[in-house]
C-alpha atoms as a PDB file:
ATOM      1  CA  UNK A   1      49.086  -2.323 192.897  1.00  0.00           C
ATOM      2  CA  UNK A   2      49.203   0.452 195.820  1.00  0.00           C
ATOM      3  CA  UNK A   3      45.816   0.953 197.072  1.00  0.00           C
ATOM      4  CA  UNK A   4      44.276   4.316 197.194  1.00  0.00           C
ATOM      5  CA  UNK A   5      45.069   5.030 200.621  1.00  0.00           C
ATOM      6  CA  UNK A   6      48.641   4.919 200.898  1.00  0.00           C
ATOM      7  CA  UNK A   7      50.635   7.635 202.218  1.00  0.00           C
ATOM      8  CA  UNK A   8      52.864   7.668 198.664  1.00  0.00           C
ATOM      9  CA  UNK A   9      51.296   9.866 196.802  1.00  0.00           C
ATOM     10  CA  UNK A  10      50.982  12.986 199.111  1.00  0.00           C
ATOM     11  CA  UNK A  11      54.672  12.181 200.148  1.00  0.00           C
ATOM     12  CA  UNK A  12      55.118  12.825 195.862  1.00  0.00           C
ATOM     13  CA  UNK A  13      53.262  15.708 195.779  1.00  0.00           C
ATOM     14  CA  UNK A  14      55.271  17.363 198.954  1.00  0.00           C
ATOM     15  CA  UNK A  15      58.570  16.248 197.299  1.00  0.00           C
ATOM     16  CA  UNK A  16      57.504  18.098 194.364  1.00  0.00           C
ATOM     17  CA  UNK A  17      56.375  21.232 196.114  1.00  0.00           C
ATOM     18  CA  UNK A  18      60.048  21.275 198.238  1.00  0.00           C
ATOM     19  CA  UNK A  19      62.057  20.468 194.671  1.00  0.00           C
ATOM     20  CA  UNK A  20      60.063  22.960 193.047  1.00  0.00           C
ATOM     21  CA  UNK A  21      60.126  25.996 195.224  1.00  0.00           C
ATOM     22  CA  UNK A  22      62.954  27.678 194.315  1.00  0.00           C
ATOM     23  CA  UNK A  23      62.240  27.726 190.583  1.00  0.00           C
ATOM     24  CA  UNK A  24      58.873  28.897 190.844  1.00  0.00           C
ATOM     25  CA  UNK A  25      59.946  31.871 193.668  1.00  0.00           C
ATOM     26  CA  UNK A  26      62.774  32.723 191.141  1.00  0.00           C
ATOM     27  CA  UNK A  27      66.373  32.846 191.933  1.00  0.00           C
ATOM     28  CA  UNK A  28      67.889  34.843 194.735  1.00  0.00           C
ATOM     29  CA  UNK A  29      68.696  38.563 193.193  1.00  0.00           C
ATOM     30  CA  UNK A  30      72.555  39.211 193.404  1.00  0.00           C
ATOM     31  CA  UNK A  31      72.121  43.028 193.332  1.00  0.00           C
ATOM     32  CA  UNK A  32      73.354  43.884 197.006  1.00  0.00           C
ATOM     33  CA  UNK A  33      71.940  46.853 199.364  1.00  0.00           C
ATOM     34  CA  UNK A  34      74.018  49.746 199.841  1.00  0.00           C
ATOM     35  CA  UNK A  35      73.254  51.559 203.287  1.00  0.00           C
ATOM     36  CA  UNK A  36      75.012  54.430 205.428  1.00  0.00           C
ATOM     37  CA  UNK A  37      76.017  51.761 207.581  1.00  0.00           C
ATOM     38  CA  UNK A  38      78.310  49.248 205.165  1.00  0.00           C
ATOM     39  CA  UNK A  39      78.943  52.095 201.726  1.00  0.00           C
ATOM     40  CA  UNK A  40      82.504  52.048 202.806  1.00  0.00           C
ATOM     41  CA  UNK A  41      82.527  48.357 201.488  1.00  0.00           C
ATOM     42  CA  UNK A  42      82.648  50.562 198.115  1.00  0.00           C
ATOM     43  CA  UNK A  43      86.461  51.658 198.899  1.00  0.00           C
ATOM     44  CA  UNK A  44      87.788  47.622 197.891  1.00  0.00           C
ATOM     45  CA  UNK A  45      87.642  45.659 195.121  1.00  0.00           C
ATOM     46  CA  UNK A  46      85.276  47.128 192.032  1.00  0.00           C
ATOM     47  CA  UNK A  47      81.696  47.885 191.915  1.00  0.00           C
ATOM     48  CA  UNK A  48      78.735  48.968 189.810  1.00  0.00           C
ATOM     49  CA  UNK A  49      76.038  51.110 191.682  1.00  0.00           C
ATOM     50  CA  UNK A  50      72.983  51.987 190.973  1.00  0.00           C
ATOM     51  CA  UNK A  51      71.279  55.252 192.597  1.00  0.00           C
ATOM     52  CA  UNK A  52      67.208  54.629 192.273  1.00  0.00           C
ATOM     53  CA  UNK A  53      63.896  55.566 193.599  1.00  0.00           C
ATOM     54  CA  UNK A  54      60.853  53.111 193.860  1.00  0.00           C
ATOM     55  CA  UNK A  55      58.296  55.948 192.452  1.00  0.00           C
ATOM     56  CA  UNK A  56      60.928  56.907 189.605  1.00  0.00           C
ATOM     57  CA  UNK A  57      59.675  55.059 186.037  1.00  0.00           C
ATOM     58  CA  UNK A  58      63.144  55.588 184.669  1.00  0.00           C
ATOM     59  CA  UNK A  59      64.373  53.455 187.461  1.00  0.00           C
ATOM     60  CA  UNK A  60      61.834  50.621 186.905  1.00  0.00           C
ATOM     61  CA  UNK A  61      62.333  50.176 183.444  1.00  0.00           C
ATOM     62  CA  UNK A  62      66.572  49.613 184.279  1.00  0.00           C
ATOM     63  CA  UNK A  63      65.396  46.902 186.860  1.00  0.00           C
ATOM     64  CA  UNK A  64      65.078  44.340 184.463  1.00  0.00           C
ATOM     65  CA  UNK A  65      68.501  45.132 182.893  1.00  0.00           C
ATOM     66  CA  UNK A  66      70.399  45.696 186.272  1.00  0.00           C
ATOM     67  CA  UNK A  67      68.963  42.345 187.738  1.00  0.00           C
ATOM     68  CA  UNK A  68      70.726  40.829 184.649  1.00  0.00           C
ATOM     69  CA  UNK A  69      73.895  41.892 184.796  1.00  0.00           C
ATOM     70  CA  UNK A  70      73.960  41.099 188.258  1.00  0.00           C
ATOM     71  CA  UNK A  71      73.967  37.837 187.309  1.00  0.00           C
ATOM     72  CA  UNK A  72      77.373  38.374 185.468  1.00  0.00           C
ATOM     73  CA  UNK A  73      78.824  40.083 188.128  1.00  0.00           C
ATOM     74  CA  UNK A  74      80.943  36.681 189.437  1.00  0.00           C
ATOM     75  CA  UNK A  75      81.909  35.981 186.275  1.00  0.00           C
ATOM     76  CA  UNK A  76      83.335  39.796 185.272  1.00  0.00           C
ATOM     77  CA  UNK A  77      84.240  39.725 189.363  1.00  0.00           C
ATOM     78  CA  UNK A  78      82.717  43.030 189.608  1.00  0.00           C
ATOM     79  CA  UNK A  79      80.055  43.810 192.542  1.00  0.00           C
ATOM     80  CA  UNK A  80      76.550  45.115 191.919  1.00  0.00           C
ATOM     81  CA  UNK A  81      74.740  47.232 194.033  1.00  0.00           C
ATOM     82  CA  UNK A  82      71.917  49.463 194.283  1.00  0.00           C
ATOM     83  CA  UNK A  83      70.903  52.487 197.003  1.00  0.00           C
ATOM     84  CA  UNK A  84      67.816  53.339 197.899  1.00  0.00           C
ATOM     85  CA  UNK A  85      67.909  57.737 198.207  1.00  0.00           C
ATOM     86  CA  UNK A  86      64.458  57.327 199.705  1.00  0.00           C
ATOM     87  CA  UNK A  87      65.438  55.622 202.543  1.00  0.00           C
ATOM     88  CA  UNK A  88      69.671  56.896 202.181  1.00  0.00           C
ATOM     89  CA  UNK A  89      69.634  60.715 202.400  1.00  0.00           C
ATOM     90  CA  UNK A  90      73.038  60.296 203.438  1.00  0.00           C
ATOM     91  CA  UNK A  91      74.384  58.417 200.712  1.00  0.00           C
ATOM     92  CA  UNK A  92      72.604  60.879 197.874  1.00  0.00           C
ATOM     93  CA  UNK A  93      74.343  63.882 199.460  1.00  0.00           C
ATOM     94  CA  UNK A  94      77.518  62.409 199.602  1.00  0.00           C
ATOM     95  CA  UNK A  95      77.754  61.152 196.185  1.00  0.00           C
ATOM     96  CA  UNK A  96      75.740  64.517 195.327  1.00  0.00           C
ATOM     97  CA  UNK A  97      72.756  62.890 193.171  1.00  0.00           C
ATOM     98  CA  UNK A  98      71.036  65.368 190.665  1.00  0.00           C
ATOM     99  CA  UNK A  99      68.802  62.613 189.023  1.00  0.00           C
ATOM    100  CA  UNK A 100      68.016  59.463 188.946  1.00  0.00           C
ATOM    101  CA  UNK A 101      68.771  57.310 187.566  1.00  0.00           C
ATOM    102  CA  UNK A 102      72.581  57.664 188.211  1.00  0.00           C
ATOM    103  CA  UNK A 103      75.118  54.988 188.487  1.00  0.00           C
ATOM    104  CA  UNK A 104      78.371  55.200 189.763  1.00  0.00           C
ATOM    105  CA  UNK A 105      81.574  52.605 189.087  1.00  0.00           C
ATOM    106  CA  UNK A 106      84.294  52.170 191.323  1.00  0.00           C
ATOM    107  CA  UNK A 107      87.804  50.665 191.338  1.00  0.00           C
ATOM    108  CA  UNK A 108      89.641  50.631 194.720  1.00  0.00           C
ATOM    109  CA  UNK A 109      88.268  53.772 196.149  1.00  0.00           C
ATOM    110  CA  UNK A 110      87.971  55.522 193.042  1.00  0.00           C
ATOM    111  CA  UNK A 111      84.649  56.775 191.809  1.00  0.00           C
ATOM    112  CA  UNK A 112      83.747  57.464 187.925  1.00  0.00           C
ATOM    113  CA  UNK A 113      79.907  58.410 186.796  1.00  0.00           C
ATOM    114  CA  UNK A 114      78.507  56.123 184.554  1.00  0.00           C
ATOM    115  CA  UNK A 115      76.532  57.979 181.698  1.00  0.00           C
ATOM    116  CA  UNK A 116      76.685  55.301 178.306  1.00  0.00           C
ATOM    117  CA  UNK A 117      73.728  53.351 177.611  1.00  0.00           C
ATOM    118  CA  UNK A 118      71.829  51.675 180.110  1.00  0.00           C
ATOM    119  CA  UNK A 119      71.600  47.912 178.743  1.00  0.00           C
ATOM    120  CA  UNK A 120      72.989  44.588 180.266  1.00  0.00           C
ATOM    121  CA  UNK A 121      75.295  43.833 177.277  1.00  0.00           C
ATOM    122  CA  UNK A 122      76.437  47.695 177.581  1.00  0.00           C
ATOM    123  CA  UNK A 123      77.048  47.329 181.397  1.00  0.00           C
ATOM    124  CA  UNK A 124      79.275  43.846 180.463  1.00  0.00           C
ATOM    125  CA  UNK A 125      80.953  45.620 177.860  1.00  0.00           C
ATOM    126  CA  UNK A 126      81.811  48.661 180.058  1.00  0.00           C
ATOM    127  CA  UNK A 127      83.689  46.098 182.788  1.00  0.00           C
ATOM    128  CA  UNK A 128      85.205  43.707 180.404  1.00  0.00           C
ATOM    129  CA  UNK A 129      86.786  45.525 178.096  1.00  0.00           C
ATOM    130  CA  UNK A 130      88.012  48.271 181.036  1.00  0.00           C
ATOM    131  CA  UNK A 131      85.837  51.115 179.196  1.00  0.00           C
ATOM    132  CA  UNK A 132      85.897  52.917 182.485  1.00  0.00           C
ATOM    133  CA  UNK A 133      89.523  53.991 182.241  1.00  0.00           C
ATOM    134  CA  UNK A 134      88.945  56.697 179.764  1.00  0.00           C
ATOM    135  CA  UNK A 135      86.409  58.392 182.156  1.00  0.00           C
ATOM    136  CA  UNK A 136      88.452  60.706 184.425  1.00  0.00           C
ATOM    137  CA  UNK A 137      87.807  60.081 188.230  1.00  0.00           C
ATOM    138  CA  UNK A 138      85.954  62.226 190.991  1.00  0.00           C
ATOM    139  CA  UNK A 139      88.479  64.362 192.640  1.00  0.00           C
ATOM    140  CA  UNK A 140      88.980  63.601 195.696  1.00  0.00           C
ATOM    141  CA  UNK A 141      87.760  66.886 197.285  1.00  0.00           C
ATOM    142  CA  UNK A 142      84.895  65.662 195.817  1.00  0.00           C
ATOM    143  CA  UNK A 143      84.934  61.837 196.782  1.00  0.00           C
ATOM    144  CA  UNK A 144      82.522  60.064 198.729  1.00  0.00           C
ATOM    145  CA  UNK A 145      84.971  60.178 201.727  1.00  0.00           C
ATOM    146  CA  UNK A 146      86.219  63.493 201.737  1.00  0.00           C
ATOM    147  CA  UNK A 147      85.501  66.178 204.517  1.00  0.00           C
ATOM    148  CA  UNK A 148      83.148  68.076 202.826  1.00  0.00           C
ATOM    149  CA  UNK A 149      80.705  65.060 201.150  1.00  0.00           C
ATOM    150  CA  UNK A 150      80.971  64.165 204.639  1.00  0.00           C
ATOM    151  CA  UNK A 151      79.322  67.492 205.679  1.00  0.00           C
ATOM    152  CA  UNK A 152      77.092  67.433 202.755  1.00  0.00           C
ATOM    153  CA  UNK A 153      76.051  63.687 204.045  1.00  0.00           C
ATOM    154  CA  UNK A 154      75.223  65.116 206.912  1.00  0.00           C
ATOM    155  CA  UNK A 155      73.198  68.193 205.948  1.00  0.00           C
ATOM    156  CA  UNK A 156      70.837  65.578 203.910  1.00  0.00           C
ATOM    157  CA  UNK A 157      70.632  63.280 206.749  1.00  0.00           C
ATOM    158  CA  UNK A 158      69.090  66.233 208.922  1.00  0.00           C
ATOM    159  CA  UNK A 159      66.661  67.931 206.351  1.00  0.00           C
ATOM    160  CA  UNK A 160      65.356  64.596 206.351  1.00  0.00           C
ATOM    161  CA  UNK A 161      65.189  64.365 210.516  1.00  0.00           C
ATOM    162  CA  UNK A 162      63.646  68.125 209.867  1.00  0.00           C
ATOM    163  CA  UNK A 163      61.046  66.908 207.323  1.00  0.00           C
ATOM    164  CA  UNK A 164      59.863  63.488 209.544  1.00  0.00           C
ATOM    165  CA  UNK A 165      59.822  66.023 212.287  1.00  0.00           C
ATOM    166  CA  UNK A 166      57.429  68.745 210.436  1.00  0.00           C
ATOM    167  CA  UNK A 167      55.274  65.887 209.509  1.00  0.00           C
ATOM    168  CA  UNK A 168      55.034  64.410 212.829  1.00  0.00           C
ATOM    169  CA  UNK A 169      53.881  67.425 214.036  1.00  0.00           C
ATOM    170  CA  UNK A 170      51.177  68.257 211.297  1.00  0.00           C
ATOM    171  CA  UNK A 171      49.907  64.661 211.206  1.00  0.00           C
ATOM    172  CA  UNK A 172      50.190  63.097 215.244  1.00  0.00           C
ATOM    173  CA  UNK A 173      49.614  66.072 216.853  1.00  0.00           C
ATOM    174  CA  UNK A 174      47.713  68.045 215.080  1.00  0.00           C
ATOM    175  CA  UNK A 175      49.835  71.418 214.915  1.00  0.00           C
ATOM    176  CA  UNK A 176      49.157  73.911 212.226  1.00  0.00           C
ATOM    177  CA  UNK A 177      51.753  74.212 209.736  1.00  0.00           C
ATOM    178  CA  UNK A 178      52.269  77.977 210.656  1.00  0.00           C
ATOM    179  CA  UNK A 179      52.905  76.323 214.400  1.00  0.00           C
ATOM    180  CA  UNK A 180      55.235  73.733 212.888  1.00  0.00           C
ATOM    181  CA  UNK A 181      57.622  76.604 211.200  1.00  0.00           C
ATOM    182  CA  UNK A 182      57.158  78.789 214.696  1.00  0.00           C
ATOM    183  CA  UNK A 183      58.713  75.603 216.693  1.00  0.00           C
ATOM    184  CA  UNK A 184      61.526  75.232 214.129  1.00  0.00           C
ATOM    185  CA  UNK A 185      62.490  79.162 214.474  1.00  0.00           C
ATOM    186  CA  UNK A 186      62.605  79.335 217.897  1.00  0.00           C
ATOM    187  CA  UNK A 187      64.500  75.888 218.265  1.00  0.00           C
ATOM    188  CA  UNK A 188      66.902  77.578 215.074  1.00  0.00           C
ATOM    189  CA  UNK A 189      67.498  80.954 217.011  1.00  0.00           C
ATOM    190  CA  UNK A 190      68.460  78.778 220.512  1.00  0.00           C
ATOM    191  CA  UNK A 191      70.571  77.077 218.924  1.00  0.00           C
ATOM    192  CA  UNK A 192      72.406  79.545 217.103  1.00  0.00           C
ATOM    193  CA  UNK A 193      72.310  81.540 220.437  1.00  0.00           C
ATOM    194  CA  UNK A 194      74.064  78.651 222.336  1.00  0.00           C
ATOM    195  CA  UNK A 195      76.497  78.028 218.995  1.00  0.00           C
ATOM    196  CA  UNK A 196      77.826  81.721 219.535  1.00  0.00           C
ATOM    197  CA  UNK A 197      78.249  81.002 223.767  1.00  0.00           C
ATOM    198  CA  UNK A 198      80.039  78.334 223.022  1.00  0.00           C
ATOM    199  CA  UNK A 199      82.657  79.529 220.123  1.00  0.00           C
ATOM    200  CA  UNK A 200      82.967  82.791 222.545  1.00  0.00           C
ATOM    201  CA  UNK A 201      84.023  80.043 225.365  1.00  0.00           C
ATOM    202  CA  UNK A 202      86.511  78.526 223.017  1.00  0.00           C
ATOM    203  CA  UNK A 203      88.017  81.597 221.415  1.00  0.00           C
ATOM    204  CA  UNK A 204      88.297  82.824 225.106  1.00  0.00           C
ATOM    205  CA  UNK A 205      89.858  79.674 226.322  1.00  0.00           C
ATOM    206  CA  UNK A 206      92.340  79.235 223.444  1.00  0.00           C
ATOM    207  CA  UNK A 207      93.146  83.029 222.642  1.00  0.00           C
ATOM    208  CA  UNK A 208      92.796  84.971 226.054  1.00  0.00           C
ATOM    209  CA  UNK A 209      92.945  88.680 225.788  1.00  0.00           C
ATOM    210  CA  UNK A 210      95.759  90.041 227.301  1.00  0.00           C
ATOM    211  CA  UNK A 211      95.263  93.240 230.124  1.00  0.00           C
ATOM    212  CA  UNK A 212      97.650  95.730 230.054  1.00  0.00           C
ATOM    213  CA  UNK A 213      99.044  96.988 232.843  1.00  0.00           C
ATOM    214  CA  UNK A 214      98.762 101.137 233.915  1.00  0.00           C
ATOM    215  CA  UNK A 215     102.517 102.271 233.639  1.00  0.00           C
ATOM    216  CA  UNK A 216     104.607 103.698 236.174  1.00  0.00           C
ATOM    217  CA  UNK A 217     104.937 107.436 236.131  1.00  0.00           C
ATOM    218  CA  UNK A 218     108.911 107.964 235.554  1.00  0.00           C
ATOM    219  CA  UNK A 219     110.781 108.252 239.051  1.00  0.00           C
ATOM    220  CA  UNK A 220     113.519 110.116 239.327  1.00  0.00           C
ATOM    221  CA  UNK A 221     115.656 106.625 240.796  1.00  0.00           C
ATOM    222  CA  UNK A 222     116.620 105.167 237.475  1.00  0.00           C
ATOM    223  CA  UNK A 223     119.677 103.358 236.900  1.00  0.00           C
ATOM    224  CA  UNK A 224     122.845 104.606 236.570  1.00  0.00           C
ATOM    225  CA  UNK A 225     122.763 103.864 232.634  1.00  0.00           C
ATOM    226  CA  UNK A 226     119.504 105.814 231.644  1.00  0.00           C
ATOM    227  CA  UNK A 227     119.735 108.549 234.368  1.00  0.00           C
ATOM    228  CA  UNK A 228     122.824 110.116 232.854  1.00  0.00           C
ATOM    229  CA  UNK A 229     120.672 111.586 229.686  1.00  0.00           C
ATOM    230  CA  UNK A 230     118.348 112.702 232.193  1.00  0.00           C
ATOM    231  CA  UNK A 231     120.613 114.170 234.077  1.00  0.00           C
ATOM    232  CA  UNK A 232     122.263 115.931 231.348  1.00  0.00           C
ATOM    233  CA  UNK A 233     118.813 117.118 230.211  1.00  0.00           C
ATOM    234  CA  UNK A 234     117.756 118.401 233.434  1.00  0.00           C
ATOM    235  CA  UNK A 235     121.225 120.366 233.838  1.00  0.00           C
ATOM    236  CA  UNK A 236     121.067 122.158 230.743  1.00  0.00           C
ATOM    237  CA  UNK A 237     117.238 123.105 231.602  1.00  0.00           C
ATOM    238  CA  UNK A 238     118.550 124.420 234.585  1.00  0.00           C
ATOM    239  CA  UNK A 239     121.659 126.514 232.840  1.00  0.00           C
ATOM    240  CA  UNK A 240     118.939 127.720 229.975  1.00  0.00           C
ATOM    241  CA  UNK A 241     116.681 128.797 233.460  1.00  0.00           C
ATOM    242  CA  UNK A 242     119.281 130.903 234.990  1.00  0.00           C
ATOM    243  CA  UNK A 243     120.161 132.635 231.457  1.00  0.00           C
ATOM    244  CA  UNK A 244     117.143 133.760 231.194  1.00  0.00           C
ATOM    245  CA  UNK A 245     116.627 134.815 234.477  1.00  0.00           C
ATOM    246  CA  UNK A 246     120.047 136.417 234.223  1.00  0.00           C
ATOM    247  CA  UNK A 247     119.127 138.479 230.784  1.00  0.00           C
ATOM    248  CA  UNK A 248     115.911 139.556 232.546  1.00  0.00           C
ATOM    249  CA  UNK A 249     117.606 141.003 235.389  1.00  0.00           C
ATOM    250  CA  UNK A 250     119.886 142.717 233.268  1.00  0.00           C
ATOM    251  CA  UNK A 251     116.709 143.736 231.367  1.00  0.00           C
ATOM    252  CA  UNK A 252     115.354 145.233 234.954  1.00  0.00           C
ATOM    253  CA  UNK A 253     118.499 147.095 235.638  1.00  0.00           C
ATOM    254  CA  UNK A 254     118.872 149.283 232.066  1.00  0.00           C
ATOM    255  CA  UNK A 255     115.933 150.466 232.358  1.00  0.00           C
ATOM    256  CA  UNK A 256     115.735 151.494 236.187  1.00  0.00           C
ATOM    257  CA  UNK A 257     119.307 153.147 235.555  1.00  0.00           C
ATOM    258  CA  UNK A 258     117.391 154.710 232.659  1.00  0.00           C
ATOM    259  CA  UNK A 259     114.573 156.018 234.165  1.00  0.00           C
ATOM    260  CA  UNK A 260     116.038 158.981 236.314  1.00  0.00           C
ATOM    261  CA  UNK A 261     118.025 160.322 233.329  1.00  0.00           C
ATOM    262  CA  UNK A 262     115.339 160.953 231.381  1.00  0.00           C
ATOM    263  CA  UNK A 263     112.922 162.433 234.555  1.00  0.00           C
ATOM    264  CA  UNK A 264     116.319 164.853 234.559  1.00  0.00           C
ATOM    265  CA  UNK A 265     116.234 165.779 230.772  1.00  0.00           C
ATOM    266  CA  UNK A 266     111.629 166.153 231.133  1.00  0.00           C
ATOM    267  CA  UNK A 267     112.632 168.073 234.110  1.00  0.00           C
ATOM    268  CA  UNK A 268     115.112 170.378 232.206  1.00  0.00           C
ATOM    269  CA  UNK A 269     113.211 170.768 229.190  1.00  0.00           C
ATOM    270  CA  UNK A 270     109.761 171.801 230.900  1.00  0.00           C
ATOM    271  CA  UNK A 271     111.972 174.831 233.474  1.00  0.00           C
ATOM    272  CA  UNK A 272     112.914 176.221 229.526  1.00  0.00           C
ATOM    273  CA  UNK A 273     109.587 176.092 228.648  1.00  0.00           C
ATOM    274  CA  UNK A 274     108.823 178.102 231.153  1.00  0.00           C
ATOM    275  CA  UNK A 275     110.983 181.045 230.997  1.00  0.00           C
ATOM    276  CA  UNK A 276     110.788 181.560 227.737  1.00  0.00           C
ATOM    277  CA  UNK A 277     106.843 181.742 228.739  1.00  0.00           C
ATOM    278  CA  UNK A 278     107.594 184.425 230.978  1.00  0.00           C
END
């Protein structure tokens, strides 16, 4: 018989404690977290993702259901995930999420929406039996990695900077919220101002104008080749010039040769006036 002060029986009780530990915690969840940082894991092998909010009740009543499948996913080798758009801007602008929940599958970098019913044995059906194929894919102008969900990534990634920023200055310093929207317009019309600088810099560097050059006034020294048509030009200006000046000298002479002929005849015809007068 042990007597009542042996060391055994707390050594039990710890053993039991360590042994039981895990089963009264529960089981490590097998739902992994998708972040901005490690989403292009998506691109390889297959995957189920789920798009949530914490405040969202729709959300928290698939919880249950998602954790569950989850545990499937090694069997139907299919990863499950989850994304956070509280804390992931990014991620819900590039996958463009319009409510929640929404879950996505993927299959080597392509991405189909999800929209059947939201139950484990649906989500087990969906990957075993390949129900995904008859959903047609995101196009790629619109896939996660494309140029312009990259953009749209980034536009949601600073309204949220712009929001943490408005409420930093209402709540730590104290600003009004008309002062707020004063410090955002100003830093919005420097920016813009230094934007336009700097695409009139590039345009300028890439595409420089080109400054034409006064032209010469036209010397008589040409070549040989194009001062013969001047040449000719010039000689039968001169030719028209001296048969004009020829016609009006001719002109000039008629009528001089003219002009005492009839003085005779005004002459002759004024003396008969006058005797028959007298």
């Amino acid at each position: 018989m042990m007597p009542s002060g042996s060391p055994a029986v707390p050594v039990a009780v710890l053993l039991l404690l360590v042994w039981g530990a895990p089963w009264t915690h529960g089981r490590r969840s097998d739902v992994r977290i998708i972040t901005d940082e490690n989403w292009k894991e998506l691109l390889k092998g297959e995957w189920m993702i789920e798009f949530y909010a914490p405040w969202c009740p729709a959300c928290q009543n698939l919880q249950p259901e998602w954790e569950s499948f989850a545990e499937w996913g090694e069997d139907l080798e299919v990863n499950v995930a989850k994304v956070d758009v509280t804390e992931q801007p990014g991620l819900s602008g590039r996958f463009i999420i319009t409510a929640l929940p929404t879950i996505y599958h993927c299959k080597d970098g392509e991405f189909r929406r999800y929209q059947g019913p939201r139950t484990k044995k649906d989500f087990i059906n969906f990957i075993s039996e390949k129900e995904w194929k008859s959903i047609e894919p995101v196009s790629s102008w619109f896939g996660p990695g494309s140029v312009l969900m990259s953009s749209m990534s980034a536009l949601f990634q600073l309204s949220m900077w712009i929001r943490t920023c408005h409420n930093y200055f209402i709540e730590d310093l104290g600003l009004p919220v008309w002062g707020s929207y004063t410090v955002f317009a100003l830093a919005t019309l420097l920016s813009g101002l230094l934007l336009g600088l700097c695409m009139i810099f590039v345009a300028d560097c890439l595409f420089p104008s080109k400054r034409r050059r006064p032209q010469p006034y036209p010397s008589k020294k040409l070549l040989p080749e194009s001062s013969q048509p001047l040449q000719k030009v010039e000689e039968e200006q001169e030719a028209d010039e001296e048969d004009v000046s020829e016609e009006e000298a001719g002109s000039k002479e008629g009528t001089n040769k003219d002009f005492p002929q009839n003085a005779i005849r005004q002459r002759s015809v004024g003396t008969s006036l006058a005797t028959d007068k007298s």
